[in-house]
Structures are given as structure tokens and as C-alpha cells.
C-alpha atoms as a PDB file:
ATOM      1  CA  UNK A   1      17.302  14.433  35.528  1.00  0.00           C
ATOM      2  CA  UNK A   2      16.430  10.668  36.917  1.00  0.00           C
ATOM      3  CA  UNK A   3      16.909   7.630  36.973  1.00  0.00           C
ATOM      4  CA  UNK A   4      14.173   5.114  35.934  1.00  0.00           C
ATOM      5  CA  UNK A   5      12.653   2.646  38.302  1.00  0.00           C
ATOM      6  CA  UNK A   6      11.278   0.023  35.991  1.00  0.00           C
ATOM      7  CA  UNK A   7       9.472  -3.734  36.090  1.00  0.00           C
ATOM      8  CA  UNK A   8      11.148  -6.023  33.955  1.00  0.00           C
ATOM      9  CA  UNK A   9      10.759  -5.985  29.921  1.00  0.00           C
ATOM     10  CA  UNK A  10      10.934  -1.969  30.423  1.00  0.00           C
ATOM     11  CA  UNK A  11      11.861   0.913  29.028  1.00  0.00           C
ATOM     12  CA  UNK A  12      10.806   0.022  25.766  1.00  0.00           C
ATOM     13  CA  UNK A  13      12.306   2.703  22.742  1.00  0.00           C
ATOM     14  CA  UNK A  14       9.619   4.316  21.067  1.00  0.00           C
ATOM     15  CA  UNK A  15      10.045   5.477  17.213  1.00  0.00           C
ATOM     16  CA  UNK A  16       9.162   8.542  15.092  1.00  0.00           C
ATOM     17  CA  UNK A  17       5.892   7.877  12.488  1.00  0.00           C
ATOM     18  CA  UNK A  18       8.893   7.149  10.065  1.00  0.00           C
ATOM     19  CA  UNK A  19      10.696   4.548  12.126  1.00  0.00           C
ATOM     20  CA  UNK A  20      13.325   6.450  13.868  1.00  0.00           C
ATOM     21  CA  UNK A  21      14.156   6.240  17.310  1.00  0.00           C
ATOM     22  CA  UNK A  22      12.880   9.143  19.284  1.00  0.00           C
ATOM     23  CA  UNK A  23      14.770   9.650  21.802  1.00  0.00           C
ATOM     24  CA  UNK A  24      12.066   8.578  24.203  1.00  0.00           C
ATOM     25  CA  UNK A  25      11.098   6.088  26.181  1.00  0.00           C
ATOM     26  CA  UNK A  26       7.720   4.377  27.430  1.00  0.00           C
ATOM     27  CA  UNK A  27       8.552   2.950  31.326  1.00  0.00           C
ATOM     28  CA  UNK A  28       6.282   0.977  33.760  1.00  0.00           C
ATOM     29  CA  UNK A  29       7.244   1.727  37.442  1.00  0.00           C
ATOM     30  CA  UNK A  30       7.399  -1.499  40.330  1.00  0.00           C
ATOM     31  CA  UNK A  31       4.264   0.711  41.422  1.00  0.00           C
ATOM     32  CA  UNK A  32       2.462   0.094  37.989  1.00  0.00           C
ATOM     33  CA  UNK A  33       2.545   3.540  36.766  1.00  0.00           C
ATOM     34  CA  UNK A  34       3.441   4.287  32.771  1.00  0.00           C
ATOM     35  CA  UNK A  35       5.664   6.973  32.038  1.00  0.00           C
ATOM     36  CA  UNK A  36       6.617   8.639  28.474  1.00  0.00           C
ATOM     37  CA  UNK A  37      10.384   9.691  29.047  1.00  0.00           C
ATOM     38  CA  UNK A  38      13.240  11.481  27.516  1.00  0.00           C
ATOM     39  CA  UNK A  39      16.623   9.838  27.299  1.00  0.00           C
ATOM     40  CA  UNK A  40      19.169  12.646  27.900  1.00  0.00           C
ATOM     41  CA  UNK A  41      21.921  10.159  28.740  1.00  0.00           C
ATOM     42  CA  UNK A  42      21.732   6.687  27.568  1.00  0.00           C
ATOM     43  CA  UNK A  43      22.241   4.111  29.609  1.00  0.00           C
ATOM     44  CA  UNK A  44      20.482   1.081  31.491  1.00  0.00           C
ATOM     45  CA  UNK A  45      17.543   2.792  33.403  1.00  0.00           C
ATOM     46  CA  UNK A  46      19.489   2.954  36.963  1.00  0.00           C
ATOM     47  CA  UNK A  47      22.230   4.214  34.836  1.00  0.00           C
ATOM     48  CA  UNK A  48      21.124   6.804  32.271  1.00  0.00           C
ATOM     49  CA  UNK A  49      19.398  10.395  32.651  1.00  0.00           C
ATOM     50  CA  UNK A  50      15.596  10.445  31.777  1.00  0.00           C
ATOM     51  CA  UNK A  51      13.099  13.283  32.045  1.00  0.00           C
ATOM     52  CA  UNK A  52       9.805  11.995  32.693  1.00  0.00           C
ATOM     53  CA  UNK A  53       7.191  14.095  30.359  1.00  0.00           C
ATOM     54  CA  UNK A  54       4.150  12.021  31.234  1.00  0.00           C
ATOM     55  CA  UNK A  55       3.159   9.725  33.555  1.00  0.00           C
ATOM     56  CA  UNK A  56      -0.471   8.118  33.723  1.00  0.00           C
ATOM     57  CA  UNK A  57      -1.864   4.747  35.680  1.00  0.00           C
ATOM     58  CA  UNK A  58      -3.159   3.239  32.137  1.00  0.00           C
ATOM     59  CA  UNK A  59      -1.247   1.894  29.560  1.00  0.00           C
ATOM     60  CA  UNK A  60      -4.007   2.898  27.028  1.00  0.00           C
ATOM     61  CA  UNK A  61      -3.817   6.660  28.083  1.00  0.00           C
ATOM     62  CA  UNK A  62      -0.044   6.918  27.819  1.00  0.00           C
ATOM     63  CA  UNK A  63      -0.144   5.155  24.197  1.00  0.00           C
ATOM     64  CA  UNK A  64      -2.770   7.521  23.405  1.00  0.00           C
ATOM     65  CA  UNK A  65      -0.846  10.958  24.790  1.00  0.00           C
ATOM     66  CA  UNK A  66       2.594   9.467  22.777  1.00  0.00           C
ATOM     67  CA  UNK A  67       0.436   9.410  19.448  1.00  0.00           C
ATOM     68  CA  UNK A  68      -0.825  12.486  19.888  1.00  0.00           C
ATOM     69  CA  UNK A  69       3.390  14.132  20.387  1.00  0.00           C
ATOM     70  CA  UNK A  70       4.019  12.335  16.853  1.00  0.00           C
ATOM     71  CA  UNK A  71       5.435   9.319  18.804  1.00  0.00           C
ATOM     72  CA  UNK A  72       4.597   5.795  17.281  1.00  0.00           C
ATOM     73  CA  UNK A  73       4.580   3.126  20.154  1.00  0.00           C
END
């Protein structure tokens, strides 16, 4: 469990292929890094629990790994 260093504008939600919120999370670091992470404890990102379950330096790559879990974002 972690908290979420994030740029502004982030942690976006990310939905199911139906529009339901999955639980998850895509993140940008201050270092530029995406992450896909799980939300195990709402909360703002210095305050909630997150898992990070992928982390990549490109935007397109991370977008690409969510689609392929079933994740629309």
C-alpha cells in the first residue's frame, strides 16, 4: 500500500468497457512516469491506499496495457 505522488490534473478514474468505475486509477508522477493503480482506500492521492500494477515512461504504452486488462481509459 502507497500513497500517490502525482502532477496536477492526476489520478484520473478509469472505467470498465461498460462505463463503470474500476476501481483503478491512471497517475503521472512529478518524475513523468504513468502508472495504472488500484484504489484500495479512497482518498486524495497523499491520502488514500493505491497499489501500483503498472508503471511505464509513455502515456501511449500504459493506455495500451489498461485496454488490454478490460480497462477503458
Amino acid at each position: 500500500m502507497a500513497k500517490l505522488q502525482s502532477q496536477p490534473l492526476y489520478p484520473i478514474t478509469l472505467y470498465d468497457h461498460q462505463g463503470i468505475p474500476a476501481n483503478m486509477c491512471l497517475n503521472k508522477t512529478p518524475e513523468g512516469k504513468f502508472q495504472i493503480a488500484k484504489v484500495l482506500k479512497p482518498g486524495k492521492p497523499d491520502e488514500g491506499e493505491f497499489e501500483v500494477v503498472y508503471e511505464h515512461d509513455s502515456e501511449l504504452y500504459i493506455r495500451a496495457w489498461a485496454r488490454t486488462q478490460g480497462i477503458n481509459c
